[in-house]
Protein backbone atom coordinates (compact mmCIF):
# COMPACT_ATOMS: atom_id res chain seq x y z
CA UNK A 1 0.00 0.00 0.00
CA UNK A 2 1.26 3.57 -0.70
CA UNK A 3 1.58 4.82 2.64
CA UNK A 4 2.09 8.29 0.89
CA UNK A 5 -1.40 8.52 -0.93
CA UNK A 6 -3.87 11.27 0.25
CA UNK A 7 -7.28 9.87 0.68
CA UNK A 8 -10.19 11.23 2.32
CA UNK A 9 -13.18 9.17 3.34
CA UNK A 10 -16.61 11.60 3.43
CA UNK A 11 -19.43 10.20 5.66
CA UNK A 12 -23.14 10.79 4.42
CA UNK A 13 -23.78 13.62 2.94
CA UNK A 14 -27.81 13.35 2.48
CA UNK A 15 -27.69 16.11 -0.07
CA UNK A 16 -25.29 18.67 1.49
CA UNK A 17 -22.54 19.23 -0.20
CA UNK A 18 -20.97 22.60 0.47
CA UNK A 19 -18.18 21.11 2.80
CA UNK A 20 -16.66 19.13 -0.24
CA UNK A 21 -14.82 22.37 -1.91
CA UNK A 22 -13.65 23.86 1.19
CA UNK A 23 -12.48 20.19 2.56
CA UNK A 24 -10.91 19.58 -0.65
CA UNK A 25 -8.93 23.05 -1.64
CA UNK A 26 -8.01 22.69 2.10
CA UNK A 27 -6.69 19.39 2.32
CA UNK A 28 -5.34 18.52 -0.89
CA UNK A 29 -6.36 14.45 -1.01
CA UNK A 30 -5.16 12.57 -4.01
CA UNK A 31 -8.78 11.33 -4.29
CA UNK A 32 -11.90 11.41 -2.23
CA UNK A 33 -14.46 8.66 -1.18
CA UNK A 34 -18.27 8.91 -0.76
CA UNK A 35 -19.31 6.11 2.00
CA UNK A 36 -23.06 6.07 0.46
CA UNK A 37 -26.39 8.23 1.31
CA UNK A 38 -25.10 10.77 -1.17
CA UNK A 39 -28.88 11.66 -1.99
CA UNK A 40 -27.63 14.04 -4.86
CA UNK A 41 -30.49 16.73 -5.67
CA UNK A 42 -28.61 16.66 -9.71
CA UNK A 43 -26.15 14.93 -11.52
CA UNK A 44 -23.08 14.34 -9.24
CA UNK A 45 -20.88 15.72 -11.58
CA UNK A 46 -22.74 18.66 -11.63
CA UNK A 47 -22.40 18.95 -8.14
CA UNK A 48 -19.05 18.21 -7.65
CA UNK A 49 -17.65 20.24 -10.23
CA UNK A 50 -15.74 22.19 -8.26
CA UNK A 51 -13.27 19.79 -6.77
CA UNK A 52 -13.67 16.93 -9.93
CA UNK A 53 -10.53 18.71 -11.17
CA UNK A 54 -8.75 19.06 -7.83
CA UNK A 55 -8.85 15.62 -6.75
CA UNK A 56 -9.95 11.81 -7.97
CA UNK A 57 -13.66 11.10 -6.90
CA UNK A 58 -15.04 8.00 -6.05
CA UNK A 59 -18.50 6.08 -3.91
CA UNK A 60 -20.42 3.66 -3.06
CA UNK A 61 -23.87 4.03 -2.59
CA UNK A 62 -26.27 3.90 0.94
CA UNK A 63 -29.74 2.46 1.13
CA UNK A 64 -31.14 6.07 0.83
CA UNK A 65 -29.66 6.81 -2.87
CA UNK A 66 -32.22 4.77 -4.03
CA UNK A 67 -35.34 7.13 -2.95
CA UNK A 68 -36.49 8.23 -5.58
CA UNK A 69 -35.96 7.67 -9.53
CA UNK A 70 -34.11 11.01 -9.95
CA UNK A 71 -31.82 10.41 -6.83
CA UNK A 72 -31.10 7.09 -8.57
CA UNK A 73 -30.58 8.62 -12.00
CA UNK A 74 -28.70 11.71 -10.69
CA UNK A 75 -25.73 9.17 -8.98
CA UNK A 76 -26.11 6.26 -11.11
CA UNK A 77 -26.63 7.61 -14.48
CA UNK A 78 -23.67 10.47 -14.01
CA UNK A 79 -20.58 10.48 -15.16
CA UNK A 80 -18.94 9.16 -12.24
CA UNK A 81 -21.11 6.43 -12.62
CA UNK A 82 -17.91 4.34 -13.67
CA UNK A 83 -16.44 5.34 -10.16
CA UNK A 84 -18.68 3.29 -8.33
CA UNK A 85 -16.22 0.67 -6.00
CA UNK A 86 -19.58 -1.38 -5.38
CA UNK A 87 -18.56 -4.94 -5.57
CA UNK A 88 -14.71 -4.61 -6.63
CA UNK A 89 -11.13 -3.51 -5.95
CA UNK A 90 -9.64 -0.64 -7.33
CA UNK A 91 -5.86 0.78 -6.99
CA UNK A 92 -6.38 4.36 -6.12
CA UNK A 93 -3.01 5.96 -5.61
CA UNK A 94 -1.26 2.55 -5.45
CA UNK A 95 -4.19 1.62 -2.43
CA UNK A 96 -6.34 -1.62 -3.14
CA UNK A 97 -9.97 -0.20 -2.14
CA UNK A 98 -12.45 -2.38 -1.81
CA UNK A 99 -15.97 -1.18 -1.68
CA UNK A 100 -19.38 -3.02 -0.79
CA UNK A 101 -22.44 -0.44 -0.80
CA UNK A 102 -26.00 -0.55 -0.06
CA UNK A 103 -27.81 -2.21 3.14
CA UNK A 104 -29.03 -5.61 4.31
CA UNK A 105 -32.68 -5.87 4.04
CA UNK A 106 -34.38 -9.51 4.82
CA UNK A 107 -36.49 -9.71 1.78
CA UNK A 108 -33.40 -10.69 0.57
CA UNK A 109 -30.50 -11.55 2.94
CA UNK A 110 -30.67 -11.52 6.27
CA UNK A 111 -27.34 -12.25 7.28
CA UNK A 112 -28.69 -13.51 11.59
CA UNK A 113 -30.47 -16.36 9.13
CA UNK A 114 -28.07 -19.02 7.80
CA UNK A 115 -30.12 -18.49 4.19
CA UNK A 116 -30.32 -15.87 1.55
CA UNK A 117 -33.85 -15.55 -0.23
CA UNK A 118 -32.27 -14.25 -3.42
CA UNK A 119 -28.82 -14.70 -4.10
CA UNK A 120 -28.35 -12.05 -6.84
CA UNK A 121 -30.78 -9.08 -8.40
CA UNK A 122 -31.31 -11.37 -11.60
CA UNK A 123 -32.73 -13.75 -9.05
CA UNK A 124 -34.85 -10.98 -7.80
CA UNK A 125 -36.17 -9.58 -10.44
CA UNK A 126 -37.12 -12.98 -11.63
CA UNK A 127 -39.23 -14.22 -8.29
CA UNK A 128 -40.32 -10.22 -8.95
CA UNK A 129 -42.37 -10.66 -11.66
CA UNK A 130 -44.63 -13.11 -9.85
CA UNK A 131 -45.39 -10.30 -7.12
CA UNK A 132 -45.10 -6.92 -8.95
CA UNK A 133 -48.37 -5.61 -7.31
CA UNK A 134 -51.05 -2.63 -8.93
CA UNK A 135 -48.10 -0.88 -10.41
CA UNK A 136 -46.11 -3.37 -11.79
CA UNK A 137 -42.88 -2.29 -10.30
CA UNK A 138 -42.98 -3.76 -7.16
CA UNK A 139 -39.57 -2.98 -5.10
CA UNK A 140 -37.27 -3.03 -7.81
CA UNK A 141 -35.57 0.32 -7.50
CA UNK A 142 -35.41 -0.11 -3.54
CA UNK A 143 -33.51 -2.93 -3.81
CA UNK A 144 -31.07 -1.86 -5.67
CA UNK A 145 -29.47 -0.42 -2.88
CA UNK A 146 -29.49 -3.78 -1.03
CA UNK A 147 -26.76 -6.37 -0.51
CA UNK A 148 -27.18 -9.29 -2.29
CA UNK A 149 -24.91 -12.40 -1.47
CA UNK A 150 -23.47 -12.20 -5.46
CA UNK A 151 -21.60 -9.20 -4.44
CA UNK A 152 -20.62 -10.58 -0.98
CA UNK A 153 -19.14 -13.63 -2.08
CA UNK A 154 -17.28 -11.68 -4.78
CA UNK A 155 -15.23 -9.36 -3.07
CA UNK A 156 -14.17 -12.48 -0.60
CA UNK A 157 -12.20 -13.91 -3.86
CA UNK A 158 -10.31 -10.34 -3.62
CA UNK A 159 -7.64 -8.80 -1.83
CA UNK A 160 -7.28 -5.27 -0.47
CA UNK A 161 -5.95 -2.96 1.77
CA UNK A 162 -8.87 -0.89 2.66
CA UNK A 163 -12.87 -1.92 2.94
CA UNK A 164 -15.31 1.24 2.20
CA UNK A 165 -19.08 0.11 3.19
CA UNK A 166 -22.38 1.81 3.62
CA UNK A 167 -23.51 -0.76 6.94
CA UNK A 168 -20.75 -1.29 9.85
CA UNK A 169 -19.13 -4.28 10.51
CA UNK A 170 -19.84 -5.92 14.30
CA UNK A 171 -17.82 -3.11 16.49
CA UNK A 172 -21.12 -1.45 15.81
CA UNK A 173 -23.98 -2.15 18.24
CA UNK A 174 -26.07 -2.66 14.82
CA UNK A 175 -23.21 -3.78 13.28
CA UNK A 176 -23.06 -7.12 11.18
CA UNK A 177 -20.60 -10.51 11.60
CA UNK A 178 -20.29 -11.34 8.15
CA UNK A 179 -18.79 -7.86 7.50
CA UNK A 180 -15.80 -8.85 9.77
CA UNK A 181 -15.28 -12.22 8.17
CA UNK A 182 -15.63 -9.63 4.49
CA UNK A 183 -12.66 -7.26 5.59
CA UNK A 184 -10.09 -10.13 7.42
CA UNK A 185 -10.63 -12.62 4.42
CA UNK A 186 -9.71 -9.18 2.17
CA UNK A 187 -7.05 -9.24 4.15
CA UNK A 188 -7.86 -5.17 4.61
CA UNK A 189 -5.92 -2.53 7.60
CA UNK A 190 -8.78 -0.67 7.59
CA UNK A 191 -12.23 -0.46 7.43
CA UNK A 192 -14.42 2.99 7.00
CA UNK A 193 -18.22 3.08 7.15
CA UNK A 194 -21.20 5.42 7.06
CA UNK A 195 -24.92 5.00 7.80
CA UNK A 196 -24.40 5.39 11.49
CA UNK A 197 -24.34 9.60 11.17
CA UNK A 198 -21.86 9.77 14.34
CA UNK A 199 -18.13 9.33 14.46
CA UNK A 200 -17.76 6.31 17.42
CA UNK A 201 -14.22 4.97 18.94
CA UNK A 202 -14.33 1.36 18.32
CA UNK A 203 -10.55 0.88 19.30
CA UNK A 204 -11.76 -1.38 22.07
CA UNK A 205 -12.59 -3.77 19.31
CA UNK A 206 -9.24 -3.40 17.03
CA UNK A 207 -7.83 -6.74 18.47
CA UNK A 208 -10.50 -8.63 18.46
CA UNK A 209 -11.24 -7.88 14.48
CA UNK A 210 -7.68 -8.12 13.24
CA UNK A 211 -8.52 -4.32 11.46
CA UNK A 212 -9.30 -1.07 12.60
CA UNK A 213 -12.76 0.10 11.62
CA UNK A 214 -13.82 4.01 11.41
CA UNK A 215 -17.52 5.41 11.49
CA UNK A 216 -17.36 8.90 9.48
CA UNK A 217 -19.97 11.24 10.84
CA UNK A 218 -22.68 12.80 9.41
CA UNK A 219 -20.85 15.45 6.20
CA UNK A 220 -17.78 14.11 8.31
CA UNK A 221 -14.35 13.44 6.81
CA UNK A 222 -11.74 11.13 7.58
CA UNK A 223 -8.48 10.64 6.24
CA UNK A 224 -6.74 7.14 5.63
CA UNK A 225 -5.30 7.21 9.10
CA UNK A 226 -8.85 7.50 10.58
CA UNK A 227 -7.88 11.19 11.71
CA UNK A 228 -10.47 13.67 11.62
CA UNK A 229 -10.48 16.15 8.69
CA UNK A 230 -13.89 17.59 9.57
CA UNK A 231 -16.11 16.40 12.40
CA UNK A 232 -19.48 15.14 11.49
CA UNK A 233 -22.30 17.53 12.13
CA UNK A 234 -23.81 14.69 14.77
CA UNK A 235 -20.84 13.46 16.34
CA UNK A 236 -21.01 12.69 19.87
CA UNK A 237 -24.28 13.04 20.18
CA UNK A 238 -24.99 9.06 20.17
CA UNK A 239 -27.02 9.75 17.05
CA UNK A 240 -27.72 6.15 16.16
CA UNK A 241 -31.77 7.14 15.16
CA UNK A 242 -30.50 5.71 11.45
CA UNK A 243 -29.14 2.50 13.21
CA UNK A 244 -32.43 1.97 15.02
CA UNK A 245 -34.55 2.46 11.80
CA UNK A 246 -32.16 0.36 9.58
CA UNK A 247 -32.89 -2.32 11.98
CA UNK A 248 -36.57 -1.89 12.23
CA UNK A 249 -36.71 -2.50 8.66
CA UNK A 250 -35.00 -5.51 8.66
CA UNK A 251 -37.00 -6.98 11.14
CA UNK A 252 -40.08 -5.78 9.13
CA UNK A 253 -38.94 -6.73 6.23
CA UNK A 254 -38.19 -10.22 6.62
């Protein structure tokens, strides 16, 4: 791993984006990461085309960039839609990032059950068909901001140095198992997350996992060390009302 390379890790941004320029012009990365819940109001580029220039852009997405068909179209459809590190490795600055967006949702994995219901979104969208409802669409565009085991069991055939994800791996009080087992057989340092909207100290835990995991705040940013760029706007607050929900709907959901 380049030990020398510059990258910043921004937490969700749900929409706001005027930290990015200041952030960027300040600190100088090499290239920035989006941990997901970008909710971007217009094409990304668009948005970010202050700093695309200054600095390499990447993301992965969260369970809320798939609201809405133009929140969808406005990250997935722009033209750093080929910057997406969902389900692969990329060298960034001689660092192997690894990147697994999205949420778990038990209509189709709930990782506390030892079986999938749908192992892939071709599987889905298949069973889907049978089950569309009045509209016809059914789901469909929710869950593409879920995890689906294809993706999972993908990335473990991989090697990296650093694991960017939307959901938190078991340091988390809502955290997940099979997240751990993602990032040690990776054979990642680090791991930085979203989601969570607060910045917690899970050093306690970095024995135990093998890695050390950061949570990036609310419009927080981290740099590859884990130190603090910008504190998140919730941080220390125990903000964990996005935890709670997230859980609620697997639960419901299953």
């Amino acid at each position: 791993m380049n030990a020398k390379a510059r990258i910043f890790f921004f937490g969700d941004t749900h929409g706001g984006f005027d930290h990015c320029r200041e952030v960027v012009v300040s600190g100088k990365p090499d290239a920035v990461v989006f941990l997901g819940d970008i909710q971007a109001h217009e094409p990304l580029h668009e948005i970010l085309r202050d700093i695309r220039d200054l600095t390499d852009i990447w993301w992965i997405h969260g369970n809320h960039d798939t609201d809405s068909p133009a929140i969808y179209r406005h990250l997935f459809g722009s033209e750093f839609a080929d910057r997406n590190l969902h389900g692969r490795v990329v060298d960034i600055h001689g660092v192997r990032i690894a990147g697994l967006g999205g949420v778990f949702r038990g209509t189709i994995w709930n990782p506390a059950r030892p079986f999938w219901r749908f192992y892939s979104p071709q599987d889905y969208e298949a069973h889907n068909v049978l089950k569309a409802g009045a509209s016809g669409k059914g789901d469909r565009l929710r869950h593409r901001s879920s995890i689906f085991p294809c993706d999972y069991e993908a990335l473990m055939q991989e090697q990296a140095d650093i694991l960017v994800l939307h959901e938190a791996p078991s340091c988390n009080r809502y955290g997940f198992a099979v997240l751990d087992r993602l990032a040690t057989r990776l054979g990642v340092s680090r791991v930085f997350h979203g989601h969570h909207h607060d910045h917690y100290d899970y050093s306690a835990h970095f024995e135990r996992l093998g890695f050390a995991a950061h949570a990036v705040g609310l419009r927080g940013v981290l740099d590859i060390g884990g130190a603090t760029i910008r504190e998140g706007e919730l941080d220390g607050t125990g903000e964990d009302r996005v935890a709670a929900l997230s859980e609620q709907q697997l639960k419901s959901d299953s």
